[in-house]
C-alpha atoms as a PDB file:
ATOM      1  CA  UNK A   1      33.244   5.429 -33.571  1.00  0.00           C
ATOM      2  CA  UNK A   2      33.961   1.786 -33.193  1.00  0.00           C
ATOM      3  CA  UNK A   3      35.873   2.941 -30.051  1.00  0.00           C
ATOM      4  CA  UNK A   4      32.978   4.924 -28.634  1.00  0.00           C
ATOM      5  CA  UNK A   5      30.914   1.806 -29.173  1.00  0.00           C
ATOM      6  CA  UNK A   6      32.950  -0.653 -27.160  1.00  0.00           C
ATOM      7  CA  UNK A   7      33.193   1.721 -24.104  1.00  0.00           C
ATOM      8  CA  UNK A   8      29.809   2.218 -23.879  1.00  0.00           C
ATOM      9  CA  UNK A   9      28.810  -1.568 -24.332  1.00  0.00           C
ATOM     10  CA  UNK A  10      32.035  -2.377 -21.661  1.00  0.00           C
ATOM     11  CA  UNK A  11      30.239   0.139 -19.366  1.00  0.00           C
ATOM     12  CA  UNK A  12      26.894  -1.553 -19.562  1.00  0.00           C
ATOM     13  CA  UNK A  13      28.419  -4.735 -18.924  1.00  0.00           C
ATOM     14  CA  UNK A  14      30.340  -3.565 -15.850  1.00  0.00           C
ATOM     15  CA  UNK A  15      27.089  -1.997 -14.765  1.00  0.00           C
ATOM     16  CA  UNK A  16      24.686  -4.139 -15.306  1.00  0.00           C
ATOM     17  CA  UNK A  17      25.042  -6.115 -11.946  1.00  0.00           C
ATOM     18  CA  UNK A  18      24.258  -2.393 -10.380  1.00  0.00           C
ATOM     19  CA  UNK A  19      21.190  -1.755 -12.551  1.00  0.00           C
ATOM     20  CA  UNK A  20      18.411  -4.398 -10.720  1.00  0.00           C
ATOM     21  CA  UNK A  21      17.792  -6.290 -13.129  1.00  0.00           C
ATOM     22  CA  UNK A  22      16.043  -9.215 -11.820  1.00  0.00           C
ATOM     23  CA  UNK A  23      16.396 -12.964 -12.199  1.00  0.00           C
ATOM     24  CA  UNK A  24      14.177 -14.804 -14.471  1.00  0.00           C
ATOM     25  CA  UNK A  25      11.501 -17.459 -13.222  1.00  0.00           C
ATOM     26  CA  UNK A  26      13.330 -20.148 -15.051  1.00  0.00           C
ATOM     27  CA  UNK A  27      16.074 -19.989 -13.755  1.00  0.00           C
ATOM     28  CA  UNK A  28      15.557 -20.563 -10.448  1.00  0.00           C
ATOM     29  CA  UNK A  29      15.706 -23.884  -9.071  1.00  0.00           C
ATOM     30  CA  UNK A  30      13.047 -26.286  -9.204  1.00  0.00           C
ATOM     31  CA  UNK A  31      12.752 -26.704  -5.565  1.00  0.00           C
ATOM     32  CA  UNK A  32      13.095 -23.070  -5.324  1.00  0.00           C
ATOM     33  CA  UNK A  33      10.186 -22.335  -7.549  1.00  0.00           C
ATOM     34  CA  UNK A  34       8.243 -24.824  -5.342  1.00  0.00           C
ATOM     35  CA  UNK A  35       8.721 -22.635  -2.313  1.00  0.00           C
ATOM     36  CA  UNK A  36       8.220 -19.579  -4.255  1.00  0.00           C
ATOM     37  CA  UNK A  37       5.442 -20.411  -6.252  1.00  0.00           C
ATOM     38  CA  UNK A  38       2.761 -17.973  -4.662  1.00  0.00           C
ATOM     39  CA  UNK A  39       5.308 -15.227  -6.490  1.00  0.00           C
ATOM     40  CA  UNK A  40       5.277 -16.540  -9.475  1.00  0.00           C
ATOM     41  CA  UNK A  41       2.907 -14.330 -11.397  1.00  0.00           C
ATOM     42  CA  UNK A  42       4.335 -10.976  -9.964  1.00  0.00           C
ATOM     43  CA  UNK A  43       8.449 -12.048  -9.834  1.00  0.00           C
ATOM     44  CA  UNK A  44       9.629 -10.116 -12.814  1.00  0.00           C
ATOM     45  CA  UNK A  45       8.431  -6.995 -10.910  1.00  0.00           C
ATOM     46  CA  UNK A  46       9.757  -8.091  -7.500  1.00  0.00           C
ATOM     47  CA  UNK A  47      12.795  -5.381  -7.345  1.00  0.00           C
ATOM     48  CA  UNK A  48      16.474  -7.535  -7.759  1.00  0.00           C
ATOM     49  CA  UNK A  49      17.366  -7.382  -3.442  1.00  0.00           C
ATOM     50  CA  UNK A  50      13.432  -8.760  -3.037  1.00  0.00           C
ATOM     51  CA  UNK A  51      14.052 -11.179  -4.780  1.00  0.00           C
ATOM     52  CA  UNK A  52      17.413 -12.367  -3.007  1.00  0.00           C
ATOM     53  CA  UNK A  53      15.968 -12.082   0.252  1.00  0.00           C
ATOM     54  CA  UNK A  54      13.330 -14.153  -0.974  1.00  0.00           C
ATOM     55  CA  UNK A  55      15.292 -16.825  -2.125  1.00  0.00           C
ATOM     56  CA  UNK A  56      17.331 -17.129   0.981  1.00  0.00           C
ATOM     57  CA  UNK A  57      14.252 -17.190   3.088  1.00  0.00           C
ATOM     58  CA  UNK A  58      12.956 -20.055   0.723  1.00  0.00           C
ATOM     59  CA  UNK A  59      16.607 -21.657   1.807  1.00  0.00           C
ATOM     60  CA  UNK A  60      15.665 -21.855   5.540  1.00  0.00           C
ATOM     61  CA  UNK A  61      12.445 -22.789   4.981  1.00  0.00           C
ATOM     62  CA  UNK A  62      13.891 -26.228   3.439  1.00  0.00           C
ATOM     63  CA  UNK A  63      16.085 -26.449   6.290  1.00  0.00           C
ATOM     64  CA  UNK A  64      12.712 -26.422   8.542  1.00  0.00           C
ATOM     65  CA  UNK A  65      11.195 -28.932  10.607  1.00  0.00           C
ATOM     66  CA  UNK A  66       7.590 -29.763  10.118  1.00  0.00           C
ATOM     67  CA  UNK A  67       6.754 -28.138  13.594  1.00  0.00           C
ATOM     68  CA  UNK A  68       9.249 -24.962  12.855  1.00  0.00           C
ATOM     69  CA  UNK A  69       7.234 -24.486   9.339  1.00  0.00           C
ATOM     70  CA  UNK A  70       3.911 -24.743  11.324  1.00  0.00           C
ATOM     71  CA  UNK A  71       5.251 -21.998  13.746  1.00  0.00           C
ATOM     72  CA  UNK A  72       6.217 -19.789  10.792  1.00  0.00           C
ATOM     73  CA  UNK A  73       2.959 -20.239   9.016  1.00  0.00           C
ATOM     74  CA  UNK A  74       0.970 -19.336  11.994  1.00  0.00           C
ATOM     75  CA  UNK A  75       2.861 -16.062  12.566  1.00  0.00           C
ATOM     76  CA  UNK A  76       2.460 -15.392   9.242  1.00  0.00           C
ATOM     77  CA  UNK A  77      -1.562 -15.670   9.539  1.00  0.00           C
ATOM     78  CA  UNK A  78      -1.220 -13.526  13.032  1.00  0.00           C
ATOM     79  CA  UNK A  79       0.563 -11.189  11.077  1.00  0.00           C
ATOM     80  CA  UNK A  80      -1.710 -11.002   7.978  1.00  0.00           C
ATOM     81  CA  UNK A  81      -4.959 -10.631  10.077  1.00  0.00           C
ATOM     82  CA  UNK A  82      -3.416  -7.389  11.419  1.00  0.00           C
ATOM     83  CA  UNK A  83      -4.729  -4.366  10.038  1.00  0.00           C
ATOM     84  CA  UNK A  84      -2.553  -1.925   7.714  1.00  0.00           C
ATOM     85  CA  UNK A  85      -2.308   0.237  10.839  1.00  0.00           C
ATOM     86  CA  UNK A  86      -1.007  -2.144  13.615  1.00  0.00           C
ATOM     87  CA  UNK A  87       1.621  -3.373  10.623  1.00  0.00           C
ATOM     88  CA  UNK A  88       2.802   0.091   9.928  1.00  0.00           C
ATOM     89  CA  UNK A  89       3.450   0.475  13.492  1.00  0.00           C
ATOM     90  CA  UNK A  90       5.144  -2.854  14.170  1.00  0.00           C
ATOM     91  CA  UNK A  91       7.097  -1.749  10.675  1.00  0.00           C
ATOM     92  CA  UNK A  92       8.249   1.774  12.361  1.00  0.00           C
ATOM     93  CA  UNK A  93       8.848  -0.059  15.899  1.00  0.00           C
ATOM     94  CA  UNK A  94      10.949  -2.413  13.898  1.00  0.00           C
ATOM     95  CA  UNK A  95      13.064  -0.041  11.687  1.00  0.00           C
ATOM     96  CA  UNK A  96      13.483   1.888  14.958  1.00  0.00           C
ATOM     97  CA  UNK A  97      15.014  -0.732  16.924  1.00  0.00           C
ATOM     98  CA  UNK A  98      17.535  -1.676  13.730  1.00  0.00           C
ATOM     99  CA  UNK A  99      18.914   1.957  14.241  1.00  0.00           C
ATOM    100  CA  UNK A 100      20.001   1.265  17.952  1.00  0.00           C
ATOM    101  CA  UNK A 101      23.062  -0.039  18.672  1.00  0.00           C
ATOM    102  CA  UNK A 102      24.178  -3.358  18.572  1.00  0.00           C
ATOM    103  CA  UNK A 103      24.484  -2.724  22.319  1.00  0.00           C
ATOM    104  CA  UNK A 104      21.248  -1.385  23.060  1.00  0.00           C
ATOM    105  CA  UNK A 105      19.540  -4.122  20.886  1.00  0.00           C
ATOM    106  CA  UNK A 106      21.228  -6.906  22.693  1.00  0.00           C
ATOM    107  CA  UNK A 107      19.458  -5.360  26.253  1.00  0.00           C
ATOM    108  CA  UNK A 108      16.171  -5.458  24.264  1.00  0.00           C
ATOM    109  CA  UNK A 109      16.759  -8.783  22.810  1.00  0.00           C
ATOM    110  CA  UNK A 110      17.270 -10.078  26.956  1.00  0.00           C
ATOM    111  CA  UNK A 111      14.777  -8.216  28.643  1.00  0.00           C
ATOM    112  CA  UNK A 112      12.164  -9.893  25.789  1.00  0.00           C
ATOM    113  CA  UNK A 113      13.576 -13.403  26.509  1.00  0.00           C
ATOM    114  CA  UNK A 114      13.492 -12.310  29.900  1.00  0.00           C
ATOM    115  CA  UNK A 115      10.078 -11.511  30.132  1.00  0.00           C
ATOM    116  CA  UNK A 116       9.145 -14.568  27.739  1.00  0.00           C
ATOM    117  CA  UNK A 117      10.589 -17.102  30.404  1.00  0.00           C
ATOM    118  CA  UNK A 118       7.992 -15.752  32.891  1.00  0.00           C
ATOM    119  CA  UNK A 119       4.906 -17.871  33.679  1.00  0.00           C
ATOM    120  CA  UNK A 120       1.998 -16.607  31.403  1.00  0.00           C
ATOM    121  CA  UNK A 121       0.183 -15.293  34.385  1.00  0.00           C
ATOM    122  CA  UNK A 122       3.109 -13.393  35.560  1.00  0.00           C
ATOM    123  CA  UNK A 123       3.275 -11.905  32.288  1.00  0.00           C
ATOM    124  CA  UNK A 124      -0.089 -10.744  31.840  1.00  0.00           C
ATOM    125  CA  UNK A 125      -0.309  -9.091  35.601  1.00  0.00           C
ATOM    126  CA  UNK A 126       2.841  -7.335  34.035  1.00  0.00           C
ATOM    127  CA  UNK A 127       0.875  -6.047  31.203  1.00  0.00           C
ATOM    128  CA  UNK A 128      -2.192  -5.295  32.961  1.00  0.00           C
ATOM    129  CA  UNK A 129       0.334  -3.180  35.567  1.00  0.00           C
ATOM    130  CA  UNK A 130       2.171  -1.726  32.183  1.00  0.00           C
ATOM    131  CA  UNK A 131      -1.305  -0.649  31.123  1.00  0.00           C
ATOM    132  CA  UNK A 132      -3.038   0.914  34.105  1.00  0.00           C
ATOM    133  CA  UNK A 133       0.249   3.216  34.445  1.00  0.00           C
ATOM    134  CA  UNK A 134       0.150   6.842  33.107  1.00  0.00           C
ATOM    135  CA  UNK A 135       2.325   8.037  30.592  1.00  0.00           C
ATOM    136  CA  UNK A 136       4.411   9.655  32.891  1.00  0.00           C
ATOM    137  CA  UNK A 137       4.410   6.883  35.088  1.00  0.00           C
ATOM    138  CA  UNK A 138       5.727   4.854  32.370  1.00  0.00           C
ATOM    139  CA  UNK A 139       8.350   7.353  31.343  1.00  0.00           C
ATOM    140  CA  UNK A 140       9.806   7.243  34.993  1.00  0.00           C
ATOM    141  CA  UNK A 141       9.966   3.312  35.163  1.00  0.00           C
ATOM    142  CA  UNK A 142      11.743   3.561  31.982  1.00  0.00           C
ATOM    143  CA  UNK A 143      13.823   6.027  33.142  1.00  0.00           C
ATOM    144  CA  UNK A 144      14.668   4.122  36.430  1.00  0.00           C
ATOM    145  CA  UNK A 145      15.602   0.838  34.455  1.00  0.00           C
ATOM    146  CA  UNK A 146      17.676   2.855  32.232  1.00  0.00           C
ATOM    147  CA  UNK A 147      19.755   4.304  35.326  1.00  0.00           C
ATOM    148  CA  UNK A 148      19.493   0.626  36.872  1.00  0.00           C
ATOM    149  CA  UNK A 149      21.010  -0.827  33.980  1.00  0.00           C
ATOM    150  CA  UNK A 150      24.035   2.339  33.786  1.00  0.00           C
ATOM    151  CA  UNK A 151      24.516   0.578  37.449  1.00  0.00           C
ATOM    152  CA  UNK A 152      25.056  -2.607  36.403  1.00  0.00           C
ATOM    153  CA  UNK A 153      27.177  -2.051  33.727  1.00  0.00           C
ATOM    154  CA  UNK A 154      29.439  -0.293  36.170  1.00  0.00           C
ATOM    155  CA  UNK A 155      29.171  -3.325  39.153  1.00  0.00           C
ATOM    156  CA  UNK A 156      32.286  -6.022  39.526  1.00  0.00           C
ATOM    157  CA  UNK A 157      30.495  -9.837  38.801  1.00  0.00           C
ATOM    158  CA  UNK A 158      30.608 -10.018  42.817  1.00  0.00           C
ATOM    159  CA  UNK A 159      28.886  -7.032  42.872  1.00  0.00           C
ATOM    160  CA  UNK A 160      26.267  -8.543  40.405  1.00  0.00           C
ATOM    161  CA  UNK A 161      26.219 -12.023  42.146  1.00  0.00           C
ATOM    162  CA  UNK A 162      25.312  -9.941  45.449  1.00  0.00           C
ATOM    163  CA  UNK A 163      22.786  -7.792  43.708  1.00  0.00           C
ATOM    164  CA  UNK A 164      20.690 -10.936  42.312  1.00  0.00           C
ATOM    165  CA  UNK A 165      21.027 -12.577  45.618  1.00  0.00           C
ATOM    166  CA  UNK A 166      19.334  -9.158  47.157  1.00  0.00           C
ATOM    167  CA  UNK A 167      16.592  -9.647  44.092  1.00  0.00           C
ATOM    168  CA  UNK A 168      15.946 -13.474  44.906  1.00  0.00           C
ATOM    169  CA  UNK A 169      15.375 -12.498  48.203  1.00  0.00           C
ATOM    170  CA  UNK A 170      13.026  -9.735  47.382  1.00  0.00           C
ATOM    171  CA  UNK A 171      11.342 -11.665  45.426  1.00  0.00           C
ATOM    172  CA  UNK A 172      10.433 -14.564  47.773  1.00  0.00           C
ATOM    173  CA  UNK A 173       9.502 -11.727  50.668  1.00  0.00           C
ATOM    174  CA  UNK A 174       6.419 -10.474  48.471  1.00  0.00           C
ATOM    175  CA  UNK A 175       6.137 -12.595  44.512  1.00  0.00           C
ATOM    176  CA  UNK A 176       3.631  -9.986  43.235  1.00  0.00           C
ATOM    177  CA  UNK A 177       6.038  -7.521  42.458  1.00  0.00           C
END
């Protein structure tokens, strides 16, 4: 019986790291708890991986300037004056977009810096254009940049150097494109 008994309490032992339990108020760090402290009352529910993920974002936020925390806090009112509805769908977008590729996220991640270098009135008659477009009409464009892209992938870095010469050019020959 004795036997019996120390397997089971060995097995609870090795398994206890597996089980969530979570980590107790008190023991985290005082600085920690300072960052943390609008969890305070619910943390012993806060599932075990929450609660990492909390702690490390509590990390960076000591690493934060002044002006990077006042970023961070006004995203974070943005994002809770959004309705359950727009979050869900910023949620699925979101979850999408971590299935891609590493690949595919990396041309997302460029096109968005892309697009957030352009003057803000650039960007908005982009939106407005986005907008007024039909669904099909959007389907083709996206089809079209996904071919364009396929291209480019494909072109030598002369080929590319000639290409956004061609596009400068373009470009200056009629801006509101």
């Amino acid at each position: 019986m004795s036997k019996r008994i120390a397997e089971t309490l060995l097995a609870c032992l090795l398994l206890w790291p597996l089980a969530g339990w979570t980590l107790d108020w008190d023991a985290l760090k005082p600085e920690e708890q300072r960052v943390l402290a609008p969890f305070r009352e619910q943390w012993a529910q806060i599932p075990e991986a929450r609660q990492q993920r909390l702690r490390e974002g509590a990390a960076r936020w000591r690493q934060m300037t002044p002006e990077q925390r006042a970023a961070l806090k006004a995203r974070f009112r943005r994002w809770q004056s959004l309705d359950p509805e727009q979050r869900a769908r910023i949620r699925e977008r979101y979850e999408r977009f971590r299935a891609l590729p590493p690949e595919e996220q990396a041309r997302i991640r460029e096109g968005y810096r892309w697009f957030r270098n352009l003057p803000p009135e650039r960007r908005e008659a982009l939106r407005e254009r986005w907008r007024s477009m039909s669904p099909e009409q959007r389907r083709k464009v996206i089809e079209h940049r996904k071919q364009l892209h396929e291209r480019w992938q494909r072109m030598s870095p002369q080929e590319r150097d000639a290409a956004r010469q061609r596009l400068r050019d373009r470009m200056r020959r009629s801006p509101e494109r």
